[in-house]
N, C-alpha and C. Protein backbone atom coordinates (compact mmCIF):
# COMPACT_ATOMS: atom_id res chain seq x y z
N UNK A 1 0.82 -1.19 0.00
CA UNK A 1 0.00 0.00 0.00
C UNK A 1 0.87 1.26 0.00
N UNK A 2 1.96 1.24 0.75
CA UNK A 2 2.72 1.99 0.77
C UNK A 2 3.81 2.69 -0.30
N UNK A 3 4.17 1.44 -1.17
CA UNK A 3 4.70 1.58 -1.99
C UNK A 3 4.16 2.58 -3.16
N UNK A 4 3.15 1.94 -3.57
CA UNK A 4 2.16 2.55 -4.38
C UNK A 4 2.30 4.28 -4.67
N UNK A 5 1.81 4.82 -3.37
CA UNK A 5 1.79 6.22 -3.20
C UNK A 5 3.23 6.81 -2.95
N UNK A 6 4.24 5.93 -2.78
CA UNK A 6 4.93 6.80 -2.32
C UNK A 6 5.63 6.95 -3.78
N UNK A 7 5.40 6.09 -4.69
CA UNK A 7 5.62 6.14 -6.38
C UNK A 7 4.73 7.13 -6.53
N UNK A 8 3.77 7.47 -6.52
CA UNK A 8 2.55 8.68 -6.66
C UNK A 8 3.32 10.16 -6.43
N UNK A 9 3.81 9.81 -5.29
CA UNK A 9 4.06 11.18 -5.02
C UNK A 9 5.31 11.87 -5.53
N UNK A 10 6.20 10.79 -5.67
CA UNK A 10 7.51 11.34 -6.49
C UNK A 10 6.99 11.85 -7.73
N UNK A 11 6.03 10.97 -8.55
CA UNK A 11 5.62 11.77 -9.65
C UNK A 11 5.04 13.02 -9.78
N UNK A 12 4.29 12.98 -8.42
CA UNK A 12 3.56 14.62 -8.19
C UNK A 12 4.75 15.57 -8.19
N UNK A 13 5.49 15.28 -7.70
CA UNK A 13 6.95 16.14 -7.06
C UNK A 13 7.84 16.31 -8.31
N UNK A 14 8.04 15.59 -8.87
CA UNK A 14 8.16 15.56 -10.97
C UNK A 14 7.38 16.29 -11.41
N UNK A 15 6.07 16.21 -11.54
CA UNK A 15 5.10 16.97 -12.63
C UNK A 15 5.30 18.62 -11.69
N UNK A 16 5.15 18.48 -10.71
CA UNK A 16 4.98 19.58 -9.74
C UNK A 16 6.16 20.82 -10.44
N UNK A 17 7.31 20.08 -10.09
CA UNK A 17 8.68 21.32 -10.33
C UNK A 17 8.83 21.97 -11.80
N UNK A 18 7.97 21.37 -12.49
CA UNK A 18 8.40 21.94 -13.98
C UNK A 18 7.44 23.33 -13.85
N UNK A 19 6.64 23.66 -13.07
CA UNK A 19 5.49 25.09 -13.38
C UNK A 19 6.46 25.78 -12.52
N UNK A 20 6.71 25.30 -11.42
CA UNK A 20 8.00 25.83 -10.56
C UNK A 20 9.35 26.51 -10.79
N UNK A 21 9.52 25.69 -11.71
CA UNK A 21 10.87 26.08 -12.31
C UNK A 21 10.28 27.28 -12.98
N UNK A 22 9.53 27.06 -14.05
CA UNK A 22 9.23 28.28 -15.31
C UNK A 22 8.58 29.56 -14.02
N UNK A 23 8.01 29.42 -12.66
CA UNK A 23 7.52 30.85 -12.24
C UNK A 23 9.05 31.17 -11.89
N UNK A 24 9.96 30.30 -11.49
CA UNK A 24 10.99 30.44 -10.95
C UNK A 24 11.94 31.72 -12.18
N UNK A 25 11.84 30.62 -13.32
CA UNK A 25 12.42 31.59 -14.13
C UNK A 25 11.86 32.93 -14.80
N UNK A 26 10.44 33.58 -14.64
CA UNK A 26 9.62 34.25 -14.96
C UNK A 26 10.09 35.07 -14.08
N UNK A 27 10.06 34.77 -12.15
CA UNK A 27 10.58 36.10 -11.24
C UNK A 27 12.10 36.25 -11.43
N UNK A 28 12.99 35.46 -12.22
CA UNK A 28 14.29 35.80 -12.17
C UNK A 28 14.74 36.78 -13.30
N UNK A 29 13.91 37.10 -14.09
CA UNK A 29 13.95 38.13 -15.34
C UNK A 29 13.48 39.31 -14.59
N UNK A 30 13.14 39.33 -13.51
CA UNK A 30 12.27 40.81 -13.42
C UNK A 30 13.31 41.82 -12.53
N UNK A 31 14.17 40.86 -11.52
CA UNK A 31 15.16 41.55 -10.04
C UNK A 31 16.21 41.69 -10.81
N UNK A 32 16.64 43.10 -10.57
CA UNK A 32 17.19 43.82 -11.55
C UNK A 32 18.90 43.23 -11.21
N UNK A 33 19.61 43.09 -9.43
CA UNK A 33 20.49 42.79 -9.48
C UNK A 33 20.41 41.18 -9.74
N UNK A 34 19.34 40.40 -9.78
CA UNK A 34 19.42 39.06 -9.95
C UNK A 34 20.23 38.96 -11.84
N UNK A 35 19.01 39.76 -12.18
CA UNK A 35 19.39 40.10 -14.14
C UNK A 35 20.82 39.87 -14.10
N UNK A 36 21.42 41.03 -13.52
CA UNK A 36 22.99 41.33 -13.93
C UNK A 36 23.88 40.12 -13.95
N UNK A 37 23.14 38.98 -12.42
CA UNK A 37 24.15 37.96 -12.33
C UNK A 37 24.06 37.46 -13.02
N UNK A 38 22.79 36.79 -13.45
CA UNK A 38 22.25 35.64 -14.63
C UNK A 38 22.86 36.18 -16.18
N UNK A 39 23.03 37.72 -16.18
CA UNK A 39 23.45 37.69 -17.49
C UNK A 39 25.15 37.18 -17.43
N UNK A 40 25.77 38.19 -16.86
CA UNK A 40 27.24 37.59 -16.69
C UNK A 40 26.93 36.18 -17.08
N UNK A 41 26.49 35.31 -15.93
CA UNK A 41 26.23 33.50 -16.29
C UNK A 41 25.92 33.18 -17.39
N UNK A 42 25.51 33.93 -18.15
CA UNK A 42 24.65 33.69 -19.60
C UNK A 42 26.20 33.76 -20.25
N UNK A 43 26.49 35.11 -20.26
CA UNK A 43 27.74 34.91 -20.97
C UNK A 43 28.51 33.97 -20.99
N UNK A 44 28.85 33.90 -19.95
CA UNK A 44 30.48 33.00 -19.74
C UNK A 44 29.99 31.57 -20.27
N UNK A 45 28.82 31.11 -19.93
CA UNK A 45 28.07 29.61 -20.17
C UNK A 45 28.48 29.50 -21.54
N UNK A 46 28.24 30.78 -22.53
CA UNK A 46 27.84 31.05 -23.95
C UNK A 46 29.27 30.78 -24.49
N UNK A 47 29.98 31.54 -23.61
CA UNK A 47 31.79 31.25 -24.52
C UNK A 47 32.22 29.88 -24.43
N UNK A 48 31.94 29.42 -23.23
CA UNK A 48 32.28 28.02 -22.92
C UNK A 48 32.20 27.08 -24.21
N UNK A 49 30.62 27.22 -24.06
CA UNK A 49 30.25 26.34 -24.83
C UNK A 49 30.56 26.50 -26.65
N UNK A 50 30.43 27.62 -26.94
CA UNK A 50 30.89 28.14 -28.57
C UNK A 50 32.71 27.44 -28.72
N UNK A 51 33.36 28.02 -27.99
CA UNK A 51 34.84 27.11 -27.84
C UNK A 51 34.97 25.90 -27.93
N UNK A 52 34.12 25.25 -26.87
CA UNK A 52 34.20 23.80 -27.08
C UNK A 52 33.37 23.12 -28.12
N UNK A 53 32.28 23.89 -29.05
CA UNK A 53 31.59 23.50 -30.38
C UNK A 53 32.66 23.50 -31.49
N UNK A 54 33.38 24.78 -31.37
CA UNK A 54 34.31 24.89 -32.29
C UNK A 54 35.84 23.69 -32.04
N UNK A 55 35.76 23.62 -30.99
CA UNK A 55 37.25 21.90 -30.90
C UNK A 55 36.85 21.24 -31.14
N UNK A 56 35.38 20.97 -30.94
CA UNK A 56 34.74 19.52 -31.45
C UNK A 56 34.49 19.52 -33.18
N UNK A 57 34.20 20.58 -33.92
CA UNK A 57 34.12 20.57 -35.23
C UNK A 57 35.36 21.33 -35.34
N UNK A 58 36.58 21.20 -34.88
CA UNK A 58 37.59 21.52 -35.79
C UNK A 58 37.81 22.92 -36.01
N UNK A 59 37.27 23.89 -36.14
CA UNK A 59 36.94 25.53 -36.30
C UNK A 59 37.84 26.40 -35.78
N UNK A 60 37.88 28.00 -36.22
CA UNK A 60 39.46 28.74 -35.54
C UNK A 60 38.75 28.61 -34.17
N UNK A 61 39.74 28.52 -33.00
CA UNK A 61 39.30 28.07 -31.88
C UNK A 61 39.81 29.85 -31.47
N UNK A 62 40.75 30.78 -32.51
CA UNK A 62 40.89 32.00 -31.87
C UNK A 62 40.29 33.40 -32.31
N UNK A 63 38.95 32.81 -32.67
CA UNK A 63 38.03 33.57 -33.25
C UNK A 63 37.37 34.65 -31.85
N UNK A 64 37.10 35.87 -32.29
CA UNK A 64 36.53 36.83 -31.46
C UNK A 64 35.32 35.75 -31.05
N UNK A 65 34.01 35.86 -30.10
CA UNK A 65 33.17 34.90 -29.48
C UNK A 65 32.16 36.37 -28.93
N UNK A 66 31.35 36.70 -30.25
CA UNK A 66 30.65 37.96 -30.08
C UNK A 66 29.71 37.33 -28.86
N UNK A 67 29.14 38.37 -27.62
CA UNK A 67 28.60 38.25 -26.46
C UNK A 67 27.29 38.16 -27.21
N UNK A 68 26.52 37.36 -26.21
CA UNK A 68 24.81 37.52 -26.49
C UNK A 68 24.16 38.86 -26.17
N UNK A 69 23.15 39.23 -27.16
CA UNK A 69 22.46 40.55 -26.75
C UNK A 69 21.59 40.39 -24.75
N UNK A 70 21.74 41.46 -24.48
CA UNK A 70 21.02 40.92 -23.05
C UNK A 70 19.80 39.86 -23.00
N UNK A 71 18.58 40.10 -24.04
CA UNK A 71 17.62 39.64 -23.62
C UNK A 71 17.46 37.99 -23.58
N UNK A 72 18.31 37.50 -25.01
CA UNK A 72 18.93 36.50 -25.31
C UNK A 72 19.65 35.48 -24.09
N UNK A 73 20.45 36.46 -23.41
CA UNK A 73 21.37 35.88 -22.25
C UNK A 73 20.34 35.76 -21.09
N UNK A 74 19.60 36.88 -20.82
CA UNK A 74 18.70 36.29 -19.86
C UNK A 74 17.49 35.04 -19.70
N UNK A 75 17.13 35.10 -21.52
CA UNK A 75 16.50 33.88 -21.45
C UNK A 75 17.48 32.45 -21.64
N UNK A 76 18.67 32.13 -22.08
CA UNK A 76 19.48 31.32 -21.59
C UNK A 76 19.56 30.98 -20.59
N UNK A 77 20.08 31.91 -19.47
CA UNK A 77 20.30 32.00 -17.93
C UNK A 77 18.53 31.50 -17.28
N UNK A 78 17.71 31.91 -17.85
CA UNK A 78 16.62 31.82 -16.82
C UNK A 78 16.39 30.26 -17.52
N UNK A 79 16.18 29.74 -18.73
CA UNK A 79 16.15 28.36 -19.40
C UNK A 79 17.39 27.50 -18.29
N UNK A 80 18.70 27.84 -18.05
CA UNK A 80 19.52 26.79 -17.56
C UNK A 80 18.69 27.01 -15.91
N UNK A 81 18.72 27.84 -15.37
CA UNK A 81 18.23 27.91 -13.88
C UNK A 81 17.07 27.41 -13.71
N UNK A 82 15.74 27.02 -14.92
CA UNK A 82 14.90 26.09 -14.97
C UNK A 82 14.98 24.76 -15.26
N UNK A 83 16.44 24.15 -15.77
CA UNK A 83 16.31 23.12 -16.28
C UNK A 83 17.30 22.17 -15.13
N UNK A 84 18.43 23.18 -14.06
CA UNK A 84 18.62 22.93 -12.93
C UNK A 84 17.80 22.55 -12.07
N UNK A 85 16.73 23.46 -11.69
CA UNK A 85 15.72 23.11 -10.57
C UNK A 85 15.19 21.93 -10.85
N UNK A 86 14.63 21.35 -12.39
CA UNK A 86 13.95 20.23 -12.80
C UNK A 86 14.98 19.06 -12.19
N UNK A 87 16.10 19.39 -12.82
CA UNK A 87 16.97 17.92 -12.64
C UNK A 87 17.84 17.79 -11.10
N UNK A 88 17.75 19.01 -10.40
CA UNK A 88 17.84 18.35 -8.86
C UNK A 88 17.12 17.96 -8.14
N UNK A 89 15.52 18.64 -8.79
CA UNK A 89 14.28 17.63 -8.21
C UNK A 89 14.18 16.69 -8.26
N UNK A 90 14.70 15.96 -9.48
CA UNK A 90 15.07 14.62 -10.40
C UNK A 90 15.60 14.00 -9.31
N UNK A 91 16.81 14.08 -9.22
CA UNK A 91 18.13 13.75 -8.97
C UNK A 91 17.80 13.39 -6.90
N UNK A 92 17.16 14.59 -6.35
CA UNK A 92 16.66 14.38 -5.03
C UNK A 92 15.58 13.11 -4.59
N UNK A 93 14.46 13.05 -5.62
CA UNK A 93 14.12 12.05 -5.86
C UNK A 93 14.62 10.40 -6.05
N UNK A 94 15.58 10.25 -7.35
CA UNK A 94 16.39 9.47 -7.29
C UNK A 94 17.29 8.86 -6.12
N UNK A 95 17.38 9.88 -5.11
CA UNK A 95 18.78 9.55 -4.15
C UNK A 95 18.12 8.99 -2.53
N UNK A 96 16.37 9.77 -2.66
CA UNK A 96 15.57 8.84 -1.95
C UNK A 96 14.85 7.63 -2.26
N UNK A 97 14.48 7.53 -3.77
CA UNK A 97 14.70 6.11 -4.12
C UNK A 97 15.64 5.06 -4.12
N UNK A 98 16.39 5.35 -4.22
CA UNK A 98 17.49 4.24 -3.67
C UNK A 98 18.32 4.03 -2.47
N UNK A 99 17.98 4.98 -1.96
CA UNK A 99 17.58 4.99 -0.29
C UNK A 99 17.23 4.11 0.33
N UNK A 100 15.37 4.39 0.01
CA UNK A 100 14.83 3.54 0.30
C UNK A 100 14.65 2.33 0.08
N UNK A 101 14.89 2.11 -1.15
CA UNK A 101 15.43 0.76 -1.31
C UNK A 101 16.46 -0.33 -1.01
N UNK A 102 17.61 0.50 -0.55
CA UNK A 102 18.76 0.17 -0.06
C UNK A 102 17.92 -0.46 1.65
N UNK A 103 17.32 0.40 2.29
CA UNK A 103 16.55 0.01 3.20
C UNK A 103 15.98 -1.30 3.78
N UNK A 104 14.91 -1.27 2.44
CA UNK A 104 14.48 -2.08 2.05
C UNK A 104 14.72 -3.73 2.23
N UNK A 105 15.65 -3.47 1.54
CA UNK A 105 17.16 -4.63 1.03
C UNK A 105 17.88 -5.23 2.37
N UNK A 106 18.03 -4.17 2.82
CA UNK A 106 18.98 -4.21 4.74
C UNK A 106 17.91 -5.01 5.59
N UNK A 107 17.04 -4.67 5.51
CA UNK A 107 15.31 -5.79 5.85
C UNK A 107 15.15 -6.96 5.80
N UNK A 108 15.35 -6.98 4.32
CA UNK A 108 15.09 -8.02 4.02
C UNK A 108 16.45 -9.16 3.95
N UNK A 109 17.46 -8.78 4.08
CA UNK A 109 18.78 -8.97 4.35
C UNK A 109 18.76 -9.52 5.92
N UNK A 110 18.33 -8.68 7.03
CA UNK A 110 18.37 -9.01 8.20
C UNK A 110 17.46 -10.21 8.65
N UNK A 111 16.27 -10.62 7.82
CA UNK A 111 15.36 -11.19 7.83
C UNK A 111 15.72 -12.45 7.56
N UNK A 112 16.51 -12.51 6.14
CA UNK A 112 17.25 -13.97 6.11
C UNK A 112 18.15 -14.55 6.96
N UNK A 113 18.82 -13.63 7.16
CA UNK A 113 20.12 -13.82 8.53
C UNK A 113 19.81 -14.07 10.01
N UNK A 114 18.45 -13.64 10.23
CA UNK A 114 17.57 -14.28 11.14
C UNK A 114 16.98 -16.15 11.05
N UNK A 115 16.65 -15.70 10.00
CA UNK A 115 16.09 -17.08 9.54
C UNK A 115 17.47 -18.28 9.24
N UNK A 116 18.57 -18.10 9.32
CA UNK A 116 19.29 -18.57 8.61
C UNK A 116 19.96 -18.83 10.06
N UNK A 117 20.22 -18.04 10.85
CA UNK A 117 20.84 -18.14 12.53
C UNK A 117 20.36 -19.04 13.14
N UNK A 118 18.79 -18.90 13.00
CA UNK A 118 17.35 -20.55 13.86
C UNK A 118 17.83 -21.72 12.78
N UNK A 119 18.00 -22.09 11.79
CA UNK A 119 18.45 -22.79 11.19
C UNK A 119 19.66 -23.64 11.73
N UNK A 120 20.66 -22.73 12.02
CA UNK A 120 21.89 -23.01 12.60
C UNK A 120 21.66 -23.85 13.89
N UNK A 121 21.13 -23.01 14.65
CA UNK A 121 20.77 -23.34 16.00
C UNK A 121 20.12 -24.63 15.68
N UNK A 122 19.05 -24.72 14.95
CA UNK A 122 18.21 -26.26 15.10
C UNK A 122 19.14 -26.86 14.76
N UNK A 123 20.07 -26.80 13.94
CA UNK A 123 20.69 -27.96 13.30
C UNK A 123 21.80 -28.52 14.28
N UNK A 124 22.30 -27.42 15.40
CA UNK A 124 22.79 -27.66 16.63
C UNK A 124 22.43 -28.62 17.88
N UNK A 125 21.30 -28.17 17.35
CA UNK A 125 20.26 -28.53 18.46
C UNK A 125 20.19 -30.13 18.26
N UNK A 126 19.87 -30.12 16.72
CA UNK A 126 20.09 -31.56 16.74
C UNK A 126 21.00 -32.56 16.20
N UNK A 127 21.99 -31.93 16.15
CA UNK A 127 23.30 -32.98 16.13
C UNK A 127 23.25 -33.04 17.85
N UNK A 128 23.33 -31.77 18.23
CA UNK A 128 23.54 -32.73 20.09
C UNK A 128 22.42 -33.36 20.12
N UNK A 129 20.87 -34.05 19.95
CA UNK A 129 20.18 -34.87 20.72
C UNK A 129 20.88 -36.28 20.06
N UNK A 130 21.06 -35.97 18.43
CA UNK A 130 21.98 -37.07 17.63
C UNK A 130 22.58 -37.65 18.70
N UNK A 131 23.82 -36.88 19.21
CA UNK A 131 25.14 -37.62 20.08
C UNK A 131 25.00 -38.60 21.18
N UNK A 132 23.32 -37.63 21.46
CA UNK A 132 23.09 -38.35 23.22
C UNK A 132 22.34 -38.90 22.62
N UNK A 133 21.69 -39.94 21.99
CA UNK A 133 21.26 -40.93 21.25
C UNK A 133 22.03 -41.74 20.86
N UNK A 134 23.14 -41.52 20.13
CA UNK A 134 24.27 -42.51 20.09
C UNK A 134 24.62 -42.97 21.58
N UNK A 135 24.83 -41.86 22.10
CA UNK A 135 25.88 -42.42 23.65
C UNK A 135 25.21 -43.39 24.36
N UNK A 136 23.33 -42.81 24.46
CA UNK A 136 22.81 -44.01 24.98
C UNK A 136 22.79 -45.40 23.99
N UNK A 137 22.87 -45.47 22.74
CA UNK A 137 23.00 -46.55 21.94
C UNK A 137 24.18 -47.66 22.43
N UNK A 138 25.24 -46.68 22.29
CA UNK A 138 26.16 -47.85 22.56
C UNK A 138 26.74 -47.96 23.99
N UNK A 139 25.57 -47.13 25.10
CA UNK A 139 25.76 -47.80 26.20
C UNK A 139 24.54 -48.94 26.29
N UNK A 140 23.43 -49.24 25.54
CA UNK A 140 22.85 -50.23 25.82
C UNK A 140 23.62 -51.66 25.12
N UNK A 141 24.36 -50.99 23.71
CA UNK A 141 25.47 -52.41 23.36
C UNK A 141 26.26 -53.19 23.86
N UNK A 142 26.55 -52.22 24.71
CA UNK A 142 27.64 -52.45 25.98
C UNK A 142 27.31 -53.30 26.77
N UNK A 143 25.94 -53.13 27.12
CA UNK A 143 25.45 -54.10 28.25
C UNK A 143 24.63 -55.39 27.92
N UNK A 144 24.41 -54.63 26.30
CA UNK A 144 23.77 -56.20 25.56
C UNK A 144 24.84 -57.27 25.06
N UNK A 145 25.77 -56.73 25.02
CA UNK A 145 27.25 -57.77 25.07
C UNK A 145 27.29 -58.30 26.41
N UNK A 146 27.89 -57.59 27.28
CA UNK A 146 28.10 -57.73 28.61
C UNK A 146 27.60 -58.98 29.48
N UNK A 147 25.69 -58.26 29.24
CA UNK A 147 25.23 -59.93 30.05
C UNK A 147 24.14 -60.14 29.12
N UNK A 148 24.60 -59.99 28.03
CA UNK A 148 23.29 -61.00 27.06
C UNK A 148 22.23 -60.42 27.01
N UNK A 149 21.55 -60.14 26.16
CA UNK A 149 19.68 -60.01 25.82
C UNK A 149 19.09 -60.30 27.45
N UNK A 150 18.91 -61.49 27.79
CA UNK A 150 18.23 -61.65 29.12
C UNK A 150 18.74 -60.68 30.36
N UNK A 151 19.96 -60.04 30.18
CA UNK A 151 20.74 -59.62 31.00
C UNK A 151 19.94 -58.48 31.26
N UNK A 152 19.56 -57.85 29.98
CA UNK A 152 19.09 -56.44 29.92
C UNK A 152 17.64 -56.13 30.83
N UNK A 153 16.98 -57.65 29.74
CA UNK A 153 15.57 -57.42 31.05
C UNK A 153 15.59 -57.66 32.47
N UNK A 154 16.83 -58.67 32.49
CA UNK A 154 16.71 -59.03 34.38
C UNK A 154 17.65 -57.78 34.96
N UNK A 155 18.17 -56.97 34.18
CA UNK A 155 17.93 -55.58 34.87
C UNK A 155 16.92 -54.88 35.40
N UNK A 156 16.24 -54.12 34.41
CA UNK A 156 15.01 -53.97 34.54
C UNK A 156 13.90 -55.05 35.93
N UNK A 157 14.37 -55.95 35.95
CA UNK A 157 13.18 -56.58 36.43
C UNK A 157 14.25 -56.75 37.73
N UNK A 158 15.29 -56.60 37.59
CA UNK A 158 15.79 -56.81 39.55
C UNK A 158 15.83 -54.95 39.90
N UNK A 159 15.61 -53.97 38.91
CA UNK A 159 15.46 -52.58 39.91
C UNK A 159 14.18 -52.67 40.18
N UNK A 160 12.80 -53.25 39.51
CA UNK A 160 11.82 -53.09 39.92
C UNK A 160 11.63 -54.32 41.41
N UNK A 161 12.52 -55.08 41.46
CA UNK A 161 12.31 -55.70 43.17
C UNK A 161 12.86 -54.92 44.05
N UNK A 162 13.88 -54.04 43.77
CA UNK A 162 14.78 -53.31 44.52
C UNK A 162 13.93 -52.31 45.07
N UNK A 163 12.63 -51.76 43.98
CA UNK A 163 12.08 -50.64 44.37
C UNK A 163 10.86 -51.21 45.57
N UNK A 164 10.88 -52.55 45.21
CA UNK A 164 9.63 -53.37 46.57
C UNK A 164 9.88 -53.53 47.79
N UNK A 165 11.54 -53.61 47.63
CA UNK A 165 11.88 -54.26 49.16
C UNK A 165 12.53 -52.81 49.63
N UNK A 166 12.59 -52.37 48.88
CA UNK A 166 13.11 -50.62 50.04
C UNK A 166 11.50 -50.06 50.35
N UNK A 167 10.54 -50.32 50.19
CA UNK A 167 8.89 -50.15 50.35
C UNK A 167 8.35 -50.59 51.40
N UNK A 168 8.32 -50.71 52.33
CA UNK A 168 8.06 -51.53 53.50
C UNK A 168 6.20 -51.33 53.37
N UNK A 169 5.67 -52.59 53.94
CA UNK A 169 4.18 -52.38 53.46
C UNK A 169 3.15 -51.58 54.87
């Protein structure tokens, strides 16, 4: 039962962050010193990446790397700061799923090792009644050598006189 919803809700928490992200990035266009940072970020993101397009296709790698116009850079910057929030929601998600599963696992792990310990023990348990079964075995061999088959019952049958005459009537 549990399981169920708690799959439910990660998805809520998925579908949830993507309107999140975009109001996220909607109020980050408007704060004027927020702008300035996100643009800088816009930039530098922008050279990065144009440099490393150009090593990967081969291209003058010492070409001028004209800056993005502001509005451009801010919707970059506000697009990467939405597509961050999505994938650490992701990613937060992920790290309590396997969490919990790891959990899970440790459970069900402890559960066998339980079961597997009583196992031990019975099997302890009964190699010793084994032994003292033997021991009495071949102490009755002992005595069925000793004084013969008849020997054994006229045991038996001289402790039960023994128990008459210590009986006084």
């Amino acid at each position: 039962m549990v399981l169920p919803l708690l799959k439910l809700g990660t998805l809520a928490v998925k579908t949830l962050s993507k309107p999140l992200a975009s109001k996220l990035k909607q109020q980050a266009a408007y704060h004027p010193k927020f702008r300035q940072i996100i643009v800088s970020m816009a930039q530098f993101n922008h050279r990065i990446s144009t440099r490393m397009q150009r090593r990967i296709y081969s291209h003058a790698t010492e070409a001028e790397i004209r800056p993005l116009n502001e509005e451009k850079a801010v919707q970059a910057a506000v697009d990467l700061i939405g597509e961050l929030f999505v994938f650490t929601v992701a990613g937060v998600v992920v790290v309590f799923e396997v969490q919990r599963s790891a959990k899970s696992e440790a459970r069900k792990e402890a559960a066998r090792l339980q079961v597997l310990e009583a196992m031990r023990q019975r099997d302890e348990d009964l190699a010793k009644e084994v032994e003292s079964l033997k021991r009495k075995m071949d102490e009755i061999e002992q005595l069925a050598r000793s004084r013969g088959l008849s020997g054994i019952f006229h045991l038996k049958h001289s402790s039960n006189e023994q128990e008459k005459t210590t009986k006084p009537a």
